[in-house]
Protein backbone atom coordinates (compact mmCIF):
# COMPACT_ATOMS: atom_id res chain seq x y z
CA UNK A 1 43.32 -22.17 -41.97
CA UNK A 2 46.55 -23.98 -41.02
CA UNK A 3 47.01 -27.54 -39.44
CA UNK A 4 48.96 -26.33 -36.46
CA UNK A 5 49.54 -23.40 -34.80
CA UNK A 6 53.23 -24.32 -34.31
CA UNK A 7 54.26 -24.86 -37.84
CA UNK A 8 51.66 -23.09 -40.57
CA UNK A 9 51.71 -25.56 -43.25
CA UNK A 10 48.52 -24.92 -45.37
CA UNK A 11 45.72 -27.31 -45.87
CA UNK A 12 43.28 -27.25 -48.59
CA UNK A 13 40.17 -25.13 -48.52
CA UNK A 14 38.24 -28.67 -48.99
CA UNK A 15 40.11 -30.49 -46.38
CA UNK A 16 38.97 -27.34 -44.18
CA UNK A 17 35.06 -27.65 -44.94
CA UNK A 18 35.72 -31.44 -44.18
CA UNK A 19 36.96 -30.82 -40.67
CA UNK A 20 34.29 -27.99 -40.09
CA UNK A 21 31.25 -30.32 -41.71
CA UNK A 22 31.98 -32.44 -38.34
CA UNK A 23 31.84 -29.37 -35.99
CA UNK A 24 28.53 -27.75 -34.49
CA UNK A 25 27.87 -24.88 -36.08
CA UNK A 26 28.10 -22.68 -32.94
CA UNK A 27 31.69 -23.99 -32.34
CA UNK A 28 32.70 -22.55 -36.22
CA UNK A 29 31.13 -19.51 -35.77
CA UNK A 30 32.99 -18.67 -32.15
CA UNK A 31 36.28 -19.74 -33.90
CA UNK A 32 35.66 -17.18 -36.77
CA UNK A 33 34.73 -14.98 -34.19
CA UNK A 34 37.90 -15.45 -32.25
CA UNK A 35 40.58 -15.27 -35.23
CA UNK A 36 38.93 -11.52 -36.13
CA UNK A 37 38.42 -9.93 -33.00
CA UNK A 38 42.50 -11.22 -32.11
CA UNK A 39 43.33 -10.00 -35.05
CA UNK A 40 41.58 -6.69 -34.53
CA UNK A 41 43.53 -6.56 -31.34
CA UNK A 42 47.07 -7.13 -32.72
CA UNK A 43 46.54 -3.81 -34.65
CA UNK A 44 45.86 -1.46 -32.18
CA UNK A 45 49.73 0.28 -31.17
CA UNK A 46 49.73 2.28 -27.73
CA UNK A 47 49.29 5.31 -27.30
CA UNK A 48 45.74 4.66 -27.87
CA UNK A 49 42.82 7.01 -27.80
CA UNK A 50 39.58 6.78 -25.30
CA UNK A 51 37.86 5.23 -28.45
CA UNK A 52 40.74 2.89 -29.66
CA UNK A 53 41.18 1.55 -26.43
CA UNK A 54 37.62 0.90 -26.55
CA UNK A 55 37.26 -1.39 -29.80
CA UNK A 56 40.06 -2.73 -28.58
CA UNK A 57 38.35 -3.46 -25.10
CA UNK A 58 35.19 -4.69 -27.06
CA UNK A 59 37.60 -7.08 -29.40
CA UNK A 60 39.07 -8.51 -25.86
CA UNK A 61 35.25 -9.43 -24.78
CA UNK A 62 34.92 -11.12 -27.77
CA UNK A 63 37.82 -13.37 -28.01
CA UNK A 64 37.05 -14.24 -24.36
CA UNK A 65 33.22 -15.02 -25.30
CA UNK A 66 34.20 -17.19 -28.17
CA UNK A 67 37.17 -18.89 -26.13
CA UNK A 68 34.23 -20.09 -23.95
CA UNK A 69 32.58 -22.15 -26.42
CA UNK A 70 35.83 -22.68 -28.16
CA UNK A 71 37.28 -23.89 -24.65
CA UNK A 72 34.06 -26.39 -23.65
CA UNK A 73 34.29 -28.16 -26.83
CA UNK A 74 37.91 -28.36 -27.16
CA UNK A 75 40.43 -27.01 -24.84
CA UNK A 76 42.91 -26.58 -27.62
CA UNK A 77 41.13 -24.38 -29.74
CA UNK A 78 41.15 -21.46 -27.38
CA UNK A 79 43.17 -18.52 -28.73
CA UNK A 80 44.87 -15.90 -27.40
CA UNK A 81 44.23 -12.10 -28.72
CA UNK A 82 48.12 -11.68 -28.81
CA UNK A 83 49.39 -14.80 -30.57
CA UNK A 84 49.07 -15.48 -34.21
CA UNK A 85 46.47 -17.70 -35.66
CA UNK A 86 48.57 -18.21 -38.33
């Protein structure tokens, strides 16, 4: 986890559980969710297969499912499947 998407400058893991302890649960869970399935989606290369393009479909759906929550409780939290989380 990084303070700012702009500039990664690490924070410590306890500083991290600190900021999480104050988030609803569901909020953490759709921001893990969100930083895997973008990552999952930065390593597919085209040409892709009818079953690549697929996960890679699936990984989409869930980036935009946990931008929802991610975008209701804070609009700057959403993340895009193509831009680095780190």
């Amino acid at each position: 986890m990084t303070a700012s998407p702009l500039i990664p400058v690490p924070i410590p893991d306890r500083v991290a559980a600190l900021i999480g302890s104050c988030m609803p649960i569901g909020v953490l869970q759709a921001e893990v969710d969100a930083e895997c399935a973008a990552r999952e989606v930065r390593r597919f290369r085209v040409p892709m297969c009818a079953e690549d393009q697929a996960d890679r479909e699936h990984a989409l759906a869930v980036v935009a499912r946990a931008n929802k929550v991610l975008g209701a409780y804070n609009p700057g939290l959403v993340l895009r499947p193509g831009a680095s989380a780190f």
